[in-house]
Protein backbone atom coordinates (compact mmCIF):
# COMPACT_ATOMS: atom_id res chain seq x y z
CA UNK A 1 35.73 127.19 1.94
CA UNK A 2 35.97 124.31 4.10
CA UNK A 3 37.09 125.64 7.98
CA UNK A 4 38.37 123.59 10.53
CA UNK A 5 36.56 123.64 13.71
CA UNK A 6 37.51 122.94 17.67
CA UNK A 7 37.24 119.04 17.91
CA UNK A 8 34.33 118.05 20.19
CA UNK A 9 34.68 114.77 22.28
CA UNK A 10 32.58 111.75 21.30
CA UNK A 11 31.35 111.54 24.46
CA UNK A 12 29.50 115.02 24.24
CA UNK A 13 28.19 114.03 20.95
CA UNK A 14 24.79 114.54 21.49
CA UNK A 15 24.12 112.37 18.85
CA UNK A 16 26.84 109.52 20.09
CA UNK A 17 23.76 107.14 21.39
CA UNK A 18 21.74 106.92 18.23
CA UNK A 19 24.89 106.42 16.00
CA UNK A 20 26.89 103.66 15.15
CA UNK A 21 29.48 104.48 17.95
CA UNK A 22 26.69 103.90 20.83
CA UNK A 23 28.09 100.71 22.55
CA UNK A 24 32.13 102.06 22.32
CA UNK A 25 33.52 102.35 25.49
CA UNK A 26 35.19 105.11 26.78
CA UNK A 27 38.64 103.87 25.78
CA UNK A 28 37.54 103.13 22.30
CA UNK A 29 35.85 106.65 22.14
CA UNK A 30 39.18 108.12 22.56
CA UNK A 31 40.40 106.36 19.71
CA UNK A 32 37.89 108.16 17.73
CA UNK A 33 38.71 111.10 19.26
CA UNK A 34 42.74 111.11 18.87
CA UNK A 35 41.86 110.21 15.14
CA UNK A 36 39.15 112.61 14.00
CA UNK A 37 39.05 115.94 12.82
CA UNK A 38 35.74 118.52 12.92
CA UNK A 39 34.84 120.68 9.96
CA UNK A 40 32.63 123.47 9.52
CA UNK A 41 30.69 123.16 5.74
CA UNK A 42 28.58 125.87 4.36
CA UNK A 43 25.31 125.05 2.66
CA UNK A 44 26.34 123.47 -1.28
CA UNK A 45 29.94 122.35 0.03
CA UNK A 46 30.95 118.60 -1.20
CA UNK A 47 32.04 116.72 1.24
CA UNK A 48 33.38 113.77 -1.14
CA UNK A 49 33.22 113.33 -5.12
CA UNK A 50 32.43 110.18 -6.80
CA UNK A 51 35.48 108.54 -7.73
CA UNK A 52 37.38 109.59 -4.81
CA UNK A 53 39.19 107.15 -2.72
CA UNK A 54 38.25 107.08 0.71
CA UNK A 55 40.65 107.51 3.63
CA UNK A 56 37.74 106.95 6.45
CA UNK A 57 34.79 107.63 7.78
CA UNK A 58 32.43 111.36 7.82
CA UNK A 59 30.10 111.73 10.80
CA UNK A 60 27.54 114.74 10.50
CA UNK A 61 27.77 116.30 13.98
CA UNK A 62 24.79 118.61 13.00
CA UNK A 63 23.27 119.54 9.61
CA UNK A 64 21.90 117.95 6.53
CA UNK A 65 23.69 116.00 3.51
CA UNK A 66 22.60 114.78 0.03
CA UNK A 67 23.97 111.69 -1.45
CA UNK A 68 23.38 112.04 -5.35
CA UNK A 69 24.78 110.02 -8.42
CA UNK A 70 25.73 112.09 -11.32
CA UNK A 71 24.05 110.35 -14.72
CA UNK A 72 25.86 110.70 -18.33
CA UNK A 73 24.11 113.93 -19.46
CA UNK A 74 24.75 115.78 -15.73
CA UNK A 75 21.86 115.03 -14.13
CA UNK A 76 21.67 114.15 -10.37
CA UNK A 77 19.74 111.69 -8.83
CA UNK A 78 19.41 111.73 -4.75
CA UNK A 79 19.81 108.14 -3.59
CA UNK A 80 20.50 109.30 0.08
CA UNK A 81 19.44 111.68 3.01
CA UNK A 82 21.63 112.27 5.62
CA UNK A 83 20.52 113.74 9.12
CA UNK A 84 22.48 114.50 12.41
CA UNK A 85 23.87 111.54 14.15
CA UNK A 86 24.50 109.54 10.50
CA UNK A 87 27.92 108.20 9.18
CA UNK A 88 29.13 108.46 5.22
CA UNK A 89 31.41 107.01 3.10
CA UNK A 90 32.08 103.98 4.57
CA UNK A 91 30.42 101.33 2.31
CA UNK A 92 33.30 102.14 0.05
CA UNK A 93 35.62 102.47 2.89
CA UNK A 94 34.90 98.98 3.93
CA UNK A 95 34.84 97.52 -0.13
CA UNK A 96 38.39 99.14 -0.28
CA UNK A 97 36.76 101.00 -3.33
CA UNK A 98 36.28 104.42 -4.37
CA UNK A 99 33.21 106.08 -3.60
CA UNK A 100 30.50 105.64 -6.07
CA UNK A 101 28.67 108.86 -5.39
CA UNK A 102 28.81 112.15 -4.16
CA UNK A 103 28.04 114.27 -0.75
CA UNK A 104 26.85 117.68 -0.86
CA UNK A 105 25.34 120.09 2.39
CA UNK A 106 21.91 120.92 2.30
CA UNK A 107 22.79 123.65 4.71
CA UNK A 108 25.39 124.87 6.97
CA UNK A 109 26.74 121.76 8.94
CA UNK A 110 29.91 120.44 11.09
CA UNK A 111 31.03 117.17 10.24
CA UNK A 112 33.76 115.23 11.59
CA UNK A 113 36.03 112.88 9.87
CA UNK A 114 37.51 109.54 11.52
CA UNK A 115 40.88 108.37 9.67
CA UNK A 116 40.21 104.67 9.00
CA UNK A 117 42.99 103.41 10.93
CA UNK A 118 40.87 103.71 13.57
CA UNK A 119 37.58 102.46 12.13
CA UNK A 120 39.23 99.36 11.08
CA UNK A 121 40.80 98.74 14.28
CA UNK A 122 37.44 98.75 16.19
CA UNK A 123 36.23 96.38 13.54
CA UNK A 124 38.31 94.29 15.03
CA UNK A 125 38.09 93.92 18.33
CA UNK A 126 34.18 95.62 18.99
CA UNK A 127 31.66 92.54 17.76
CA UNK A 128 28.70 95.13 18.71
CA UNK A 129 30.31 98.11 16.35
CA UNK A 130 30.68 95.54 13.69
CA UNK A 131 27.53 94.25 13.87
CA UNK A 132 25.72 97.82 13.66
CA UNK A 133 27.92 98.10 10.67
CA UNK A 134 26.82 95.57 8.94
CA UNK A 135 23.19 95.98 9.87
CA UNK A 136 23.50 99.61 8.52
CA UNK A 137 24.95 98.25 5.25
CA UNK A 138 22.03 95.72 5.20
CA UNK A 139 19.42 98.53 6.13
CA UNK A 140 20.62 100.50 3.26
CA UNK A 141 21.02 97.68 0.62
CA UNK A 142 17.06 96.83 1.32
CA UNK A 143 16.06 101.11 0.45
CA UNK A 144 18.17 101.07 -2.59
CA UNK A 145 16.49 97.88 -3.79
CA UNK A 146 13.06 99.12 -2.54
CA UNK A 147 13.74 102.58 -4.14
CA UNK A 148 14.50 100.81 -7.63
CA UNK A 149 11.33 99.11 -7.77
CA UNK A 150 9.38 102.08 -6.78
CA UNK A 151 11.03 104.27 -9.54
CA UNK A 152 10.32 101.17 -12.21
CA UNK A 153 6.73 100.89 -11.28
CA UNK A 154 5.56 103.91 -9.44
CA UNK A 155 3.88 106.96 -11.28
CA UNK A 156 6.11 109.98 -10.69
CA UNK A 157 2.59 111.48 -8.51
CA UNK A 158 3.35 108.61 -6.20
CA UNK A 159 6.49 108.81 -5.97
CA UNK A 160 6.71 112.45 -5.39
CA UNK A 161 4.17 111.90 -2.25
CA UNK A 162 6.51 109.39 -1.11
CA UNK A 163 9.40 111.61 -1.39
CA UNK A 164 7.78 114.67 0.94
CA UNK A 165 7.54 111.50 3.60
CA UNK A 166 11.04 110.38 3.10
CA UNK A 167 11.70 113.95 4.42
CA UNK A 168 9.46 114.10 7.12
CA UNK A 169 10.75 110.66 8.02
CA UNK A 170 13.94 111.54 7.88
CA UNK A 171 14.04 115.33 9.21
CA UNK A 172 11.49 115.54 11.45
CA UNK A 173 9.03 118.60 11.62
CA UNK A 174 9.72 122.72 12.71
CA UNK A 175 9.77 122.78 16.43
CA UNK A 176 7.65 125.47 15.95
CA UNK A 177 5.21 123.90 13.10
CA UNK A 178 4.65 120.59 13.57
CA UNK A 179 3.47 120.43 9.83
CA UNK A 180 6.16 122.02 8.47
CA UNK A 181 9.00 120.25 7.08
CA UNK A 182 12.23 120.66 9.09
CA UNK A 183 14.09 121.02 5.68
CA UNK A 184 14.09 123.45 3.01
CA UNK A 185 14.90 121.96 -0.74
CA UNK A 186 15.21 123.16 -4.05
CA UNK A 187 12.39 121.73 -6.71
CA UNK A 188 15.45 120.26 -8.78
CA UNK A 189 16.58 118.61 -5.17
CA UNK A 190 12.42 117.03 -4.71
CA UNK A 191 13.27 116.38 -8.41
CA UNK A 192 16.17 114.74 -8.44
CA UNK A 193 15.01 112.48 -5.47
CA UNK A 194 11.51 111.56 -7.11
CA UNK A 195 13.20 110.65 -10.44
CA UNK A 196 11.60 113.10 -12.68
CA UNK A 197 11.98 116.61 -13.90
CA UNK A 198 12.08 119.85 -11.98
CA UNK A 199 8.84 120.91 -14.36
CA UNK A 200 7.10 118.03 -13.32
CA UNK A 201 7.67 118.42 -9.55
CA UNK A 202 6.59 122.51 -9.90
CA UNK A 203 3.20 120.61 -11.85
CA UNK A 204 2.44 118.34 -9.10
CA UNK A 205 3.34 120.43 -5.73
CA UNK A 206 0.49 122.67 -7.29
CA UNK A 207 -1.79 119.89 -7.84
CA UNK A 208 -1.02 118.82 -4.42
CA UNK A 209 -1.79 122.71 -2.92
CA UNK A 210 -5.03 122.17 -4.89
CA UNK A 211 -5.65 119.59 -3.26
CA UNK A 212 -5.27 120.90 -0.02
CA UNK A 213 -2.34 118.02 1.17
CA UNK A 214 0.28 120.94 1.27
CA UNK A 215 0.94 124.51 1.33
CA UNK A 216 4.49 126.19 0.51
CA UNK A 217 6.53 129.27 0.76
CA UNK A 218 9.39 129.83 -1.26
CA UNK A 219 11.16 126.13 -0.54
CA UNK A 220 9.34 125.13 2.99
CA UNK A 221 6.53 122.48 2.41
CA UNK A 222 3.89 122.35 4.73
CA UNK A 223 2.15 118.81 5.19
CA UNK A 224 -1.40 119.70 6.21
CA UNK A 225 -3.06 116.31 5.37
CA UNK A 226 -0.61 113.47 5.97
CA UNK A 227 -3.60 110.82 5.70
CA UNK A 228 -4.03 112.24 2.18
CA UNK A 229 -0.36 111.92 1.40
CA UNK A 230 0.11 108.94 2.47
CA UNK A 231 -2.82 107.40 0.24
CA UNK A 232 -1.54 109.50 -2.41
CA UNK A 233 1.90 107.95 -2.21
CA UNK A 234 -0.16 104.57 -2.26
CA UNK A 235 1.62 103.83 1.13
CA UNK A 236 0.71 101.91 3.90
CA UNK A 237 1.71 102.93 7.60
């Protein structure tokens, strides 16, 4: 069950800088803040469904989120990763369309929501919160065209490598491991973000253990050749 949490101010955020609200002055913060509510989401929660109409904006205030697209037959496929410090929803929010996918936890998070009075009213009058808009629509156009081609063309070993990457791109690394992947996913989750089947990804991690790239336990990845991944993913950095 979803649970309400104590609202924290915008300004504490300690994500506030690296998010889209980083140039809001303190009188537009408290816009934010008079219009947002904080939520506390246990690990498999959705935070949206595909189809839904949107009536603003989700900010993850700490934890993880999966953006997936259900296909015809059930299947999921991950088109997203969401991190602390990230907004959601609003490409339909801005369309004035319902959303055209769904967001799940990956694990215990608290995530705010911003009614879109509010966002639409700093469109407005903030030309720098606009503009980070738009570049973060733009951003995320360019991946989702990038990530087509790659599942077109790419072998599924490739694209695999590329996906343990994405992660360690996107969550970082254990502050206690530095190889370790700060995020723990099913094989149907690496699955459903490769493009491929679960059966496939179990094949390859193996081949990739073999190979000495990785080790795991359970569903923590360790990355303990990146130079090796990263040819393997026929990448360039």
């Amino acid at each position: 069950m979803i649970k309400k949490i104590t609202n924290i101010y915008c300004e504490d955020c300690k994500s506030l800088k690296k998010s889209v609200y980083g140039d809001l002055n303190s009188e537009e913060l408290n816009i934010l803040n008079f219009n947002k509510s904080c939520n506390f989401y246990k690990k498999g929660q959705t935070i949206y469904f595909e189809g839904n109409t949107p009536e603003g904006l989700f900010c993850i205030r700490e934890g993880k989120v999966k953006i997936y697209k259900t296909g015809n037959e059930g299947k999921e496929q991950i088109i997203r990763l969401v991190k602390n410090g990230d907004i959601i929803g609003y490409r339909a929010l801005i369309a004035g369309e319902s959303y055209n996918a769904t967001a799940e936890t990956l694990e215990d998070s608290k995530i705010c929501f911003i009614r879109k009075n509010a966002i639409f009213d700093l469109l407005k009058k903030n030309e720098k919160f606009s503009f980070r808009l738009i570049k973060l629509l733009s951003h995320d156009l360019g991946e989702v065209e990038q990530r087509m081609v790659h599942l077109a063309q790419k072998p599924v070993r490739e694209r695999l490598a590329e996906t343990l990457l994405i992660l360690r791109e996107t969550y970082g690394m254990d502050k206690d491991n530095n190889s370790l992947l700060n995020v723990s996913l099913s094989r149907e989750d690496l699955a459903n973000i490769a493009g491929t089947a679960t059966e496939t990804v179990i094949r390859l991690l193996a081949e990739f253990k073999n190979e000495n790239i990785i080790s795991t336990k359970a569903r923590k990845i360790e990355i303990l050749d990146v130079n090796k991944l990263i040819e393997t993913g026929n990448l360039s950095y």
